[in-house]
C-alpha atoms as a PDB file:
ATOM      1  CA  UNK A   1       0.000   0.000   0.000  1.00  0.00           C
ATOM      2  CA  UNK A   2       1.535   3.394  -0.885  1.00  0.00           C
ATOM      3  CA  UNK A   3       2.413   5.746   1.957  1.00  0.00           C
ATOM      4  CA  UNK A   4       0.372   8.333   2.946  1.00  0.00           C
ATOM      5  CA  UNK A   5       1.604  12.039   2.033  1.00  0.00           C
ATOM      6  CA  UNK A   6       1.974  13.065   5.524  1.00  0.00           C
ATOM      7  CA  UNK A   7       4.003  10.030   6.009  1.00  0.00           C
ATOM      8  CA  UNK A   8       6.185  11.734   3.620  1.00  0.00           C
ATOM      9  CA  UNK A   9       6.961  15.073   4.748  1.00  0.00           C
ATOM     10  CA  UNK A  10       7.417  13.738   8.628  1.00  0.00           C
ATOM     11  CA  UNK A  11      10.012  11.208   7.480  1.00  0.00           C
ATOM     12  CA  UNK A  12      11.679  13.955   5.144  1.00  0.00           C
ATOM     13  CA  UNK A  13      11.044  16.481   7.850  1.00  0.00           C
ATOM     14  CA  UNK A  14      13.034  14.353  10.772  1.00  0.00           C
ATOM     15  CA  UNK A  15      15.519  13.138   7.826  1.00  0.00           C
ATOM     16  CA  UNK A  16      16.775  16.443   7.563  1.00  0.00           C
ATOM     17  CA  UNK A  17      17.249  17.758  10.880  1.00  0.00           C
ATOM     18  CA  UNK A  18      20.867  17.242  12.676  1.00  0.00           C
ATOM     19  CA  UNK A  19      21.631  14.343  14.016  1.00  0.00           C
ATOM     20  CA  UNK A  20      21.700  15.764  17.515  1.00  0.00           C
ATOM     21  CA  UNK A  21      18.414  17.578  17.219  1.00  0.00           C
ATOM     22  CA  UNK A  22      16.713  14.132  15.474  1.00  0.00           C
ATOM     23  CA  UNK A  23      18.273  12.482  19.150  1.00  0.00           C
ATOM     24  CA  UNK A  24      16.496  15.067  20.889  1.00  0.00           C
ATOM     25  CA  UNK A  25      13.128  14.879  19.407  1.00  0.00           C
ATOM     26  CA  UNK A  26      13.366  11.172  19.995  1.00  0.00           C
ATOM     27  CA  UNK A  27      14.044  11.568  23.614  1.00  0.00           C
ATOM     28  CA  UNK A  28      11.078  13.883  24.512  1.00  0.00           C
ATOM     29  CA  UNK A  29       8.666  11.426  21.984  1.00  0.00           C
ATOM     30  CA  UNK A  30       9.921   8.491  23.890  1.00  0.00           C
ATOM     31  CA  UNK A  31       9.033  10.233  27.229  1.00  0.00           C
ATOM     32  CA  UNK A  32       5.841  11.773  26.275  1.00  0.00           C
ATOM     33  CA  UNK A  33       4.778   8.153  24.929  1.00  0.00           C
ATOM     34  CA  UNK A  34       6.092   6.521  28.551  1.00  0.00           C
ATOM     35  CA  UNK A  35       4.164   9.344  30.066  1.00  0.00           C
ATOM     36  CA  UNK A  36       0.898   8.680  28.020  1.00  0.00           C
ATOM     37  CA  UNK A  37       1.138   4.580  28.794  1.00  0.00           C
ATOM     38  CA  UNK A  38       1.561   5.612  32.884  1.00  0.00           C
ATOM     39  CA  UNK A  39      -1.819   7.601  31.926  1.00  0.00           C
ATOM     40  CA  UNK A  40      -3.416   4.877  30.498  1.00  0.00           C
ATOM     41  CA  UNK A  41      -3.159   2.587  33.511  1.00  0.00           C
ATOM     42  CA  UNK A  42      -4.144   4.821  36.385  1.00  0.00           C
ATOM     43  CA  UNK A  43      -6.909   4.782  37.922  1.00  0.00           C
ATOM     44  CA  UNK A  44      -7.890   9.113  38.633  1.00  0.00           C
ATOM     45  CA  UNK A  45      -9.189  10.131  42.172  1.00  0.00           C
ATOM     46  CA  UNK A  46      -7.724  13.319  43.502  1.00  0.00           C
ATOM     47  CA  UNK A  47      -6.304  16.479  41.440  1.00  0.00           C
ATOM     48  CA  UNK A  48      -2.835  17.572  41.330  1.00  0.00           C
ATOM     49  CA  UNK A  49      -2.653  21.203  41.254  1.00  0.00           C
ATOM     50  CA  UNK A  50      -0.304  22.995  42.740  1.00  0.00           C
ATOM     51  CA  UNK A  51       3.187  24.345  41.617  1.00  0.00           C
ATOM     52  CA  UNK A  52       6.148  22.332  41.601  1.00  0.00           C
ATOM     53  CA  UNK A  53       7.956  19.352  39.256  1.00  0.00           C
ATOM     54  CA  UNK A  54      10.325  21.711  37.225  1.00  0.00           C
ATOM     55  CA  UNK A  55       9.371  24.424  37.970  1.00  0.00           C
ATOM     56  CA  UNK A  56      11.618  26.571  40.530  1.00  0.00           C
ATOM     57  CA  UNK A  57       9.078  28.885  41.968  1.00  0.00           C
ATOM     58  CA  UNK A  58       7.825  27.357  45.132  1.00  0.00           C
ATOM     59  CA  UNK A  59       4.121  27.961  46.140  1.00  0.00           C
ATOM     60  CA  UNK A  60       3.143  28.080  50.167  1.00  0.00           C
ATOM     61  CA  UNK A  61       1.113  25.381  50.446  1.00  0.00           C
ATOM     62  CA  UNK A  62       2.201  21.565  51.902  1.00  0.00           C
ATOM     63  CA  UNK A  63       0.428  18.106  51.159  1.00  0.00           C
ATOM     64  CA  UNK A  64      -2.517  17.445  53.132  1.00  0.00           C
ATOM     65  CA  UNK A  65      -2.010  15.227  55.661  1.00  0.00           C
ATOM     66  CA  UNK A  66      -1.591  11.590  54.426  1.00  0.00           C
ATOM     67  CA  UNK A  67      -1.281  12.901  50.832  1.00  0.00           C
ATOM     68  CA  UNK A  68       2.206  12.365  48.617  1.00  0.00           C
ATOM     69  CA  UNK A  69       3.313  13.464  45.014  1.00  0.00           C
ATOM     70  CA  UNK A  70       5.706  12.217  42.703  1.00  0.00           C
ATOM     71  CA  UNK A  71       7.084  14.678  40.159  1.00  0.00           C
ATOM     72  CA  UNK A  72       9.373  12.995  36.971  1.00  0.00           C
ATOM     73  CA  UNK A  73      10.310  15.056  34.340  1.00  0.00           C
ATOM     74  CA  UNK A  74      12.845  15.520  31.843  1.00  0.00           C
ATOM     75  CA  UNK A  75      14.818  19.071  30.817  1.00  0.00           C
ATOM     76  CA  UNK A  76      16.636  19.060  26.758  1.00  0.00           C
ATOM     77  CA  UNK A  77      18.850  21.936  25.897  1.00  0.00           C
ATOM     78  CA  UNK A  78      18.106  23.339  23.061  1.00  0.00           C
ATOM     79  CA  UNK A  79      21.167  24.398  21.675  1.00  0.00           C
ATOM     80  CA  UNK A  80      23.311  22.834  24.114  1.00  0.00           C
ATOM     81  CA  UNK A  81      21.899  19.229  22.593  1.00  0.00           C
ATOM     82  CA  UNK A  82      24.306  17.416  24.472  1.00  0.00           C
ATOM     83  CA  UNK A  83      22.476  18.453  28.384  1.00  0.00           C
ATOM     84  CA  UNK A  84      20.183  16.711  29.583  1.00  0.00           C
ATOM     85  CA  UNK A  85      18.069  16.672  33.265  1.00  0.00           C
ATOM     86  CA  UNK A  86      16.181  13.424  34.351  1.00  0.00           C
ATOM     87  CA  UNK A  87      14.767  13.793  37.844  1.00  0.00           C
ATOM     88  CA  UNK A  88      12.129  12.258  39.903  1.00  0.00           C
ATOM     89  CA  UNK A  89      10.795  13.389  43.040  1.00  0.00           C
ATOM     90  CA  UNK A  90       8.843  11.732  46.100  1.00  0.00           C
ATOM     91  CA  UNK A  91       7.062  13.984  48.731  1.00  0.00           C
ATOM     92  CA  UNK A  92       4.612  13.442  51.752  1.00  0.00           C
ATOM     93  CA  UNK A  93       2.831  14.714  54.588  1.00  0.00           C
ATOM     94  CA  UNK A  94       2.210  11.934  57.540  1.00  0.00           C
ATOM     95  CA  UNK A  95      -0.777  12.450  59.610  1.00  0.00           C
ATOM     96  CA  UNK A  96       1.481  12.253  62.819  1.00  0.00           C
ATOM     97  CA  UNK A  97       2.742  15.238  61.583  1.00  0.00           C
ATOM     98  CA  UNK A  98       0.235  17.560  59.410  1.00  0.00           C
ATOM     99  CA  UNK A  99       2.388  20.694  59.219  1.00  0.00           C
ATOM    100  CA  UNK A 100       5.297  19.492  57.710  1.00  0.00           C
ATOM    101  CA  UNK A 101       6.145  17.659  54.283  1.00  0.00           C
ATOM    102  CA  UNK A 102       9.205  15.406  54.115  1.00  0.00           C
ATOM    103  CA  UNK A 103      10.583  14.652  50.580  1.00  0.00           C
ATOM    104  CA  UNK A 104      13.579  13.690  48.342  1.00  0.00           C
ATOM    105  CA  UNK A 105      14.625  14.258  44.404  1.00  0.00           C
ATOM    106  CA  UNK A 106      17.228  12.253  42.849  1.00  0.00           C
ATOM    107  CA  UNK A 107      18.548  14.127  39.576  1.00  0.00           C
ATOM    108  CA  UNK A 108      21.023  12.431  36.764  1.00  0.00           C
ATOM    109  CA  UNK A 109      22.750  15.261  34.524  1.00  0.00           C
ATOM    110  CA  UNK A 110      24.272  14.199  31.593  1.00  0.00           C
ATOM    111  CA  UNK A 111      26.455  17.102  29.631  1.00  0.00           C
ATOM    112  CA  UNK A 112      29.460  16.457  26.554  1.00  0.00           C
ATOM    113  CA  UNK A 113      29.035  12.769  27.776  1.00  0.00           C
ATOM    114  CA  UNK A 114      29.756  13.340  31.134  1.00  0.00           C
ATOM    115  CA  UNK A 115      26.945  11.936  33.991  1.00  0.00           C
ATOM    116  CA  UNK A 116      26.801  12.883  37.211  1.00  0.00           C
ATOM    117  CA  UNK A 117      23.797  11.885  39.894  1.00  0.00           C
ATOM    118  CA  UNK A 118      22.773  14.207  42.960  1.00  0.00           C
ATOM    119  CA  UNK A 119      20.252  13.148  45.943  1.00  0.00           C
ATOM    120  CA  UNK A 120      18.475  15.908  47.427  1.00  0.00           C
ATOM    121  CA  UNK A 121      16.366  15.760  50.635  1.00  0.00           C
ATOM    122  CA  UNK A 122      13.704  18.023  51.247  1.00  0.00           C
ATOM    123  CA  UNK A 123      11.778  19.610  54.111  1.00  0.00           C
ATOM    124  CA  UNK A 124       9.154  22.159  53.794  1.00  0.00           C
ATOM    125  CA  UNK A 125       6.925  23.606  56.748  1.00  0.00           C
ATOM    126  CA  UNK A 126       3.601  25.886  56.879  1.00  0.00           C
ATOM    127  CA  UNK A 127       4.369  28.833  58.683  1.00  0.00           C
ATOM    128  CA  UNK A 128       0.521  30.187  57.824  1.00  0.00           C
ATOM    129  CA  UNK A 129      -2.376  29.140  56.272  1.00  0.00           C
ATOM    130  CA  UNK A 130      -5.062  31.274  56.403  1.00  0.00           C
ATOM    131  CA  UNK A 131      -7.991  30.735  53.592  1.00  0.00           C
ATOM    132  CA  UNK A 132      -9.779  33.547  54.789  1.00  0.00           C
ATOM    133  CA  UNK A 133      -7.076  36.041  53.260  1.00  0.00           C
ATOM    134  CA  UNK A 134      -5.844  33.605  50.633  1.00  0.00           C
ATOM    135  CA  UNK A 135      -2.456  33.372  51.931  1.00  0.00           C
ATOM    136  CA  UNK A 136      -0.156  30.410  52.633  1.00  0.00           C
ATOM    137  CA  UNK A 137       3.124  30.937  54.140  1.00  0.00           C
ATOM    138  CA  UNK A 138       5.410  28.092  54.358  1.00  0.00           C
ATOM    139  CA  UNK A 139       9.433  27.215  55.370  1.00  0.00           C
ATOM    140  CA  UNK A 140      11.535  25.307  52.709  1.00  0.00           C
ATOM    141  CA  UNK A 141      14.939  23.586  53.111  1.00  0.00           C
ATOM    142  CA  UNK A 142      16.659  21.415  50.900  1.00  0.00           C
ATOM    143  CA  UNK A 143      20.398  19.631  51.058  1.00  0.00           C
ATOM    144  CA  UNK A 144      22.444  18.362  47.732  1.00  0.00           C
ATOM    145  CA  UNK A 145      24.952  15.569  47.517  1.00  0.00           C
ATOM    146  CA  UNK A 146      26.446  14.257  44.479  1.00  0.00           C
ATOM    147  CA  UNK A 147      27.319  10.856  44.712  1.00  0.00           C
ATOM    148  CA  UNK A 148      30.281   9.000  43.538  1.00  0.00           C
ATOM    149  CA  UNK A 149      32.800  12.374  43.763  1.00  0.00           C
ATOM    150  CA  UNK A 150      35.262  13.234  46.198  1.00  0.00           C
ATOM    151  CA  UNK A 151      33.411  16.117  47.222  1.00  0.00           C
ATOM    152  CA  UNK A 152      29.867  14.882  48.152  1.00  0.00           C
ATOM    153  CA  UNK A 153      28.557  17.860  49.615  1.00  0.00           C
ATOM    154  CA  UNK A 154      27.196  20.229  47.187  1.00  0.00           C
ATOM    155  CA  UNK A 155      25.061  23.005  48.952  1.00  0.00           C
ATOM    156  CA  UNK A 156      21.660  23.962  50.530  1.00  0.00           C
ATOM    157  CA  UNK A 157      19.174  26.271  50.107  1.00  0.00           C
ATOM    158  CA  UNK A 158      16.593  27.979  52.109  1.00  0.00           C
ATOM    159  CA  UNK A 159      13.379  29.221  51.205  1.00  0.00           C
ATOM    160  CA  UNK A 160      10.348  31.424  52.390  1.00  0.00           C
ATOM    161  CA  UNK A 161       7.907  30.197  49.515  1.00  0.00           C
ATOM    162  CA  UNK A 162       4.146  33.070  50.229  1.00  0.00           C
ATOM    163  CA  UNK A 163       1.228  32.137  47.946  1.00  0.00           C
ATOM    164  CA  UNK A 164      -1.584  34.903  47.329  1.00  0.00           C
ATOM    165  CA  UNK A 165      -4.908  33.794  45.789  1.00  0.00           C
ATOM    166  CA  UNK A 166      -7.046  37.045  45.060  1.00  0.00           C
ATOM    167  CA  UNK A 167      -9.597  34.840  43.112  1.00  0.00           C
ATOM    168  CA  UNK A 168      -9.780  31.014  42.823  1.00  0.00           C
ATOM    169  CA  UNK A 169      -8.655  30.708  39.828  1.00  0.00           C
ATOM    170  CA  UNK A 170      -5.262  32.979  40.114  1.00  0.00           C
ATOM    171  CA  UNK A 171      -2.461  31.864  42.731  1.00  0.00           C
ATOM    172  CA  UNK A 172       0.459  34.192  42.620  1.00  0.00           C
ATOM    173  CA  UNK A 173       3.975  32.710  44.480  1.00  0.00           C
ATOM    174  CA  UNK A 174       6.860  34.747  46.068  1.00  0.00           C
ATOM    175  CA  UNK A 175      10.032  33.423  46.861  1.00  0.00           C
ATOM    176  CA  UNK A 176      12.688  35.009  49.092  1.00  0.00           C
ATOM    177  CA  UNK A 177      16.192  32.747  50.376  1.00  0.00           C
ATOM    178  CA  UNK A 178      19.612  31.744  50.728  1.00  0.00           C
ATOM    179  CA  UNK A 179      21.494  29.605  48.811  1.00  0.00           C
ATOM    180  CA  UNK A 180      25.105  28.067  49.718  1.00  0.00           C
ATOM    181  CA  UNK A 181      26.758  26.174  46.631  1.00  0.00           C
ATOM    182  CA  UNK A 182      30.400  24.674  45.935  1.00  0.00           C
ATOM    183  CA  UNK A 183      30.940  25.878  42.293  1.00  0.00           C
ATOM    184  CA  UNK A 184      33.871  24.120  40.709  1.00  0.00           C
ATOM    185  CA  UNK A 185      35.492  23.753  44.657  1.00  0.00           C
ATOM    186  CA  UNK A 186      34.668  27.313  45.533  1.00  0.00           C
ATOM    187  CA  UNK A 187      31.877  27.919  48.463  1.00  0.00           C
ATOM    188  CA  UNK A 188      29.447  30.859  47.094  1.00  0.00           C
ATOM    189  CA  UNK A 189      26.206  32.283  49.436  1.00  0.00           C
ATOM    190  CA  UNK A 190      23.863  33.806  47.802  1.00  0.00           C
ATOM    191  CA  UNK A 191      20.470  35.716  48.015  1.00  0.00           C
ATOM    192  CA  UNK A 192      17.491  33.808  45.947  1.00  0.00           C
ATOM    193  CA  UNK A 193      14.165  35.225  44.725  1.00  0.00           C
ATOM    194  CA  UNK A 194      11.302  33.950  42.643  1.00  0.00           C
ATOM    195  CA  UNK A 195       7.941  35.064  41.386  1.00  0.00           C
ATOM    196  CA  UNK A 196       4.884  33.095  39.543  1.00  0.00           C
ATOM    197  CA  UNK A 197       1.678  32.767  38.683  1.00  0.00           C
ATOM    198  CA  UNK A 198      -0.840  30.156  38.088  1.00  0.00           C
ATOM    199  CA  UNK A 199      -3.812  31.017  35.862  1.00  0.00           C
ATOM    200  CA  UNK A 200      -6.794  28.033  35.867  1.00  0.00           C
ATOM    201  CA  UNK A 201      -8.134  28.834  32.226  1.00  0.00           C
ATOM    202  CA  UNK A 202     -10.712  25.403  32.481  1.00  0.00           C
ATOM    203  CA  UNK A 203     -10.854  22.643  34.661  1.00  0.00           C
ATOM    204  CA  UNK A 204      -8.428  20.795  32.787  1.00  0.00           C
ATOM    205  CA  UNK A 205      -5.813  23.422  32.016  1.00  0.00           C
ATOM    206  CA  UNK A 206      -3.913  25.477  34.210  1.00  0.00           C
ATOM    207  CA  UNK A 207      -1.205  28.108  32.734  1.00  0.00           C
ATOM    208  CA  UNK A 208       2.089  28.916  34.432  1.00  0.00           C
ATOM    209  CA  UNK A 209       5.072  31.266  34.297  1.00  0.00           C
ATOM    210  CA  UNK A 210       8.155  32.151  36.721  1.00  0.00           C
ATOM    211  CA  UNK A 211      10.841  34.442  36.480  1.00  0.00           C
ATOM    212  CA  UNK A 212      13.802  33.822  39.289  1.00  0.00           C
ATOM    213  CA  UNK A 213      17.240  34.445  39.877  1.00  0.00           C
ATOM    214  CA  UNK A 214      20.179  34.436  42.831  1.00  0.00           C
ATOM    215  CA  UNK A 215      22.490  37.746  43.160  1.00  0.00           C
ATOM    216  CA  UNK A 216      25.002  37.572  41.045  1.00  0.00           C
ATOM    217  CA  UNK A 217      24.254  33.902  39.798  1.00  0.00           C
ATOM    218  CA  UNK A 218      21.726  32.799  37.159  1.00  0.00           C
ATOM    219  CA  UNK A 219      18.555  35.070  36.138  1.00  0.00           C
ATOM    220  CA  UNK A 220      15.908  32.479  34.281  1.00  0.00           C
ATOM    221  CA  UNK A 221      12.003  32.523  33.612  1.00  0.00           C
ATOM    222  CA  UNK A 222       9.970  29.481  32.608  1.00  0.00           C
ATOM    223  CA  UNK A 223       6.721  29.128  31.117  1.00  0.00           C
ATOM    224  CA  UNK A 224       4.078  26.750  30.245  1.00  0.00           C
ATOM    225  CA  UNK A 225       0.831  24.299  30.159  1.00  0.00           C
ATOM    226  CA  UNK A 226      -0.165  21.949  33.120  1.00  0.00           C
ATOM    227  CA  UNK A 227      -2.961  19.734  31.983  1.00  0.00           C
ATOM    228  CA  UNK A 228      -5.178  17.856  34.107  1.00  0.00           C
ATOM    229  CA  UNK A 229      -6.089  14.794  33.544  1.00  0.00           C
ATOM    230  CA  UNK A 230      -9.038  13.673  35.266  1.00  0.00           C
ATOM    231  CA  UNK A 231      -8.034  14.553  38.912  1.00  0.00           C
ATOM    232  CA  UNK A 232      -5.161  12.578  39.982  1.00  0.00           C
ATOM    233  CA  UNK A 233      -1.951  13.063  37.176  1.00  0.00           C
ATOM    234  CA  UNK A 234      -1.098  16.538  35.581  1.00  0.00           C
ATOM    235  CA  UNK A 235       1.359  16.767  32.223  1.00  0.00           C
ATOM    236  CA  UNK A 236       3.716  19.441  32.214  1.00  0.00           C
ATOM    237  CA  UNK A 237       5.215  21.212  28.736  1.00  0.00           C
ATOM    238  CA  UNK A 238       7.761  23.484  29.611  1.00  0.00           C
ATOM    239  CA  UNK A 239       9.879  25.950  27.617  1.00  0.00           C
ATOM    240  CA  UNK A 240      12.478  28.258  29.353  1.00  0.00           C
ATOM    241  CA  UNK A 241      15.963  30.412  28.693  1.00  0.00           C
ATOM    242  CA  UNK A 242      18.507  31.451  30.982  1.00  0.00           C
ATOM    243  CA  UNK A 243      18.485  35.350  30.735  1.00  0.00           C
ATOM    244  CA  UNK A 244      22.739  35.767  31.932  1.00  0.00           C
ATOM    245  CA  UNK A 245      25.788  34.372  29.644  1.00  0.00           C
ATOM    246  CA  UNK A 246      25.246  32.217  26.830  1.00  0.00           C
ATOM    247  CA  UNK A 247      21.017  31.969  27.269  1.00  0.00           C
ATOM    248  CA  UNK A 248      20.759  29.135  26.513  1.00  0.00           C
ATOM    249  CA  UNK A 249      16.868  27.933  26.300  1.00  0.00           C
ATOM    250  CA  UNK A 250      15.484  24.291  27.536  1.00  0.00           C
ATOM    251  CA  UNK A 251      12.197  22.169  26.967  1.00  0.00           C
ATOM    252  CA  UNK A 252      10.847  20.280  29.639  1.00  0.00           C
ATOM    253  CA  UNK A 253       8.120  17.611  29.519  1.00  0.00           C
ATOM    254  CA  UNK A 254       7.177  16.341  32.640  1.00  0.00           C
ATOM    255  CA  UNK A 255       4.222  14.532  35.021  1.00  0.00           C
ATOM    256  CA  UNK A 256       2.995  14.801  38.117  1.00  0.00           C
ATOM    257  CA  UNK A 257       0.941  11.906  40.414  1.00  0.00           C
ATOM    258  CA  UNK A 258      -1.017  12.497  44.033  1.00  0.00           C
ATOM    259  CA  UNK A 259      -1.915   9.905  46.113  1.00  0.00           C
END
C-alpha cells in the first residue's frame, strides 16, 4: 500500500534535521509516549494542582495530611543538545505530623558525555495558612549531595515560599532565600528570589510562568501548560531560557501523580 503524504513530509522532515536535534526529538517522543502509557493505567481520584515538578518557583502550600506526590520530568537543551536533566521526586505529609512535608529528588545530569547523579532531601513547613485572606506561608529547606565524587557535599538552600490567591482561579507565588553552593570547589552564598503565577483557564488546564534568579548567579524565567487529567496526574510542557551568559533555552516535559 503506498504511503500516505503526511508520512512523507514527517520522514523527510526528521531526515533532515541534525543528528543531535533528530536524538532530541526522539528523547522527549519516547518520554511523552512513557508518560501517556503511565496515563493509560491509572486509575484518577484526587487532582494535582499545585506548583512544583520543574518548575523553581515554590508555592506556600504543603500536602494534606496523608497525601504524597511524585514529580518525573525531563529538561533538553536546546542548543546545548548534548544536556540533559532526568529527575524524579517523592514527597509526603504523615498524619502524625500535618504541618510538615518530608521529601527527596534524585537528579542524573548528563552534559558532553559526562553523567553525574545528585540526591536531594527536602523539608518544607507551613508557617501560615489562612484561607480567609488567601495566603499560605510556608518554610523550605533542601540539602544536595552528588554521589560517587570526592566532594559529596554540594550546597543547601533555604526558602520562604508566600502564595496569594485574590480569586480562585489565580495563585500568585513569592520566593525570598539563601542559597550556599560549591561551584567548581569554591563555596558561594547567595540571596534567591522567585515570582509566579498560576492562571486556571478550564478545569483541565492550568497556565504557568516564573521568572527567578540568585544575586550575582543565574537570572531564568519558565513558562508553560499543566494539563489535568481527570483529577489525579497533571502533564507538564515546559519551555524556558537562561536570561545571563550564553542563554541558553530548555524544553521540559514532565508529570505529576497524588496519592
Amino acid at each position: 500500500m503506498p504511503k500516505h503524504p503526511s508520512h512523507r513530509r514527517t520522514r523527510s522532515f526528521t531526515h533532515d534535521l541534525p543528528p543531535a536535534k533528530r536524538r532530541m526529538l526522539r528523547r522527549n517522543l519516547m518520554f511523552v509516549g512513557m508518560t501517556l502509557t503511565a496515563i493509560a493505567g491509572l486509575s484518577l481520584i484526587s487532582k494535582a494542582n499545585a506548583a512544583g515538578g520543574a518548575y523553581v518557583v515554590d508555592d506556600g502550600a504543603i500536602n494534606a495530611p496523608g497525601e504524597c506526590n511524585v514529580d518525573l520530568w525531563n529538561q533538553s537543551g536546546r542548543h546545548n543538545h548534548s544536556a540533559n536533566n532526568l529527575v524524579l521526586s517523592q514527597a509526603c505529609t504523615f498524619k502524625g505530623l500535618p504541618g510538615i512535608q518530608l521529601g527527596a529528588a534524585i537528579e542524573h545530569g548528563r552534559d558532553d558525555g559526562d553523567g553525574e547523579t545528585q540526591v536531594s532531601p527536602q523539608l518544607k513547613a507551613q508557617l501560615l495558612n489562612r484561607e480567609d485572606l488567601g495566603l499560605q506561608l510556608a518554610l523550605a529547606a533542601n540539602a544536595h549531595v552528588t554521589i560517587n565524587r570526592a566532594h559529596a557535599f554540594d550546597g543547601a538552600d533555604l526558602s520562604l515560599p508566600l502564595t496569594y490567591t485574590p480569586i480562585q482561579t489565580l495563585r500568585l507565588n513569592l520566593n525570598a532565600g539563601w542559597a550556599h553552593a560549591y561551584d567548581e570547589g569554591e563555596q558561594n552564598h547567595r540571596w534567591t528570589w522567585g515570582t509566579g503565577v498560576e492562571y486556571d483557564l478550564a478545569d483541565a488546564l492550568t497556565l504557568i510562568a516564573e521568572r527567578f534568579g540568585q544575586r550575582g548567579g543565574q537570572q531564568a524565567w519558565q513558562a508553560g501548560p499543566r494539563l489535568h487529567i481527570g483529577e489525579r496526574l497533571d502533564l507538564d510542557l515546559v519551555v524556558g531560557r537562561d536570561l545571563t551568559q550564553d542563554r541558553d533555552q530548555w524544553l521540559t516535559t514532565g508529570v505529576t501523580l497524588r496519592f
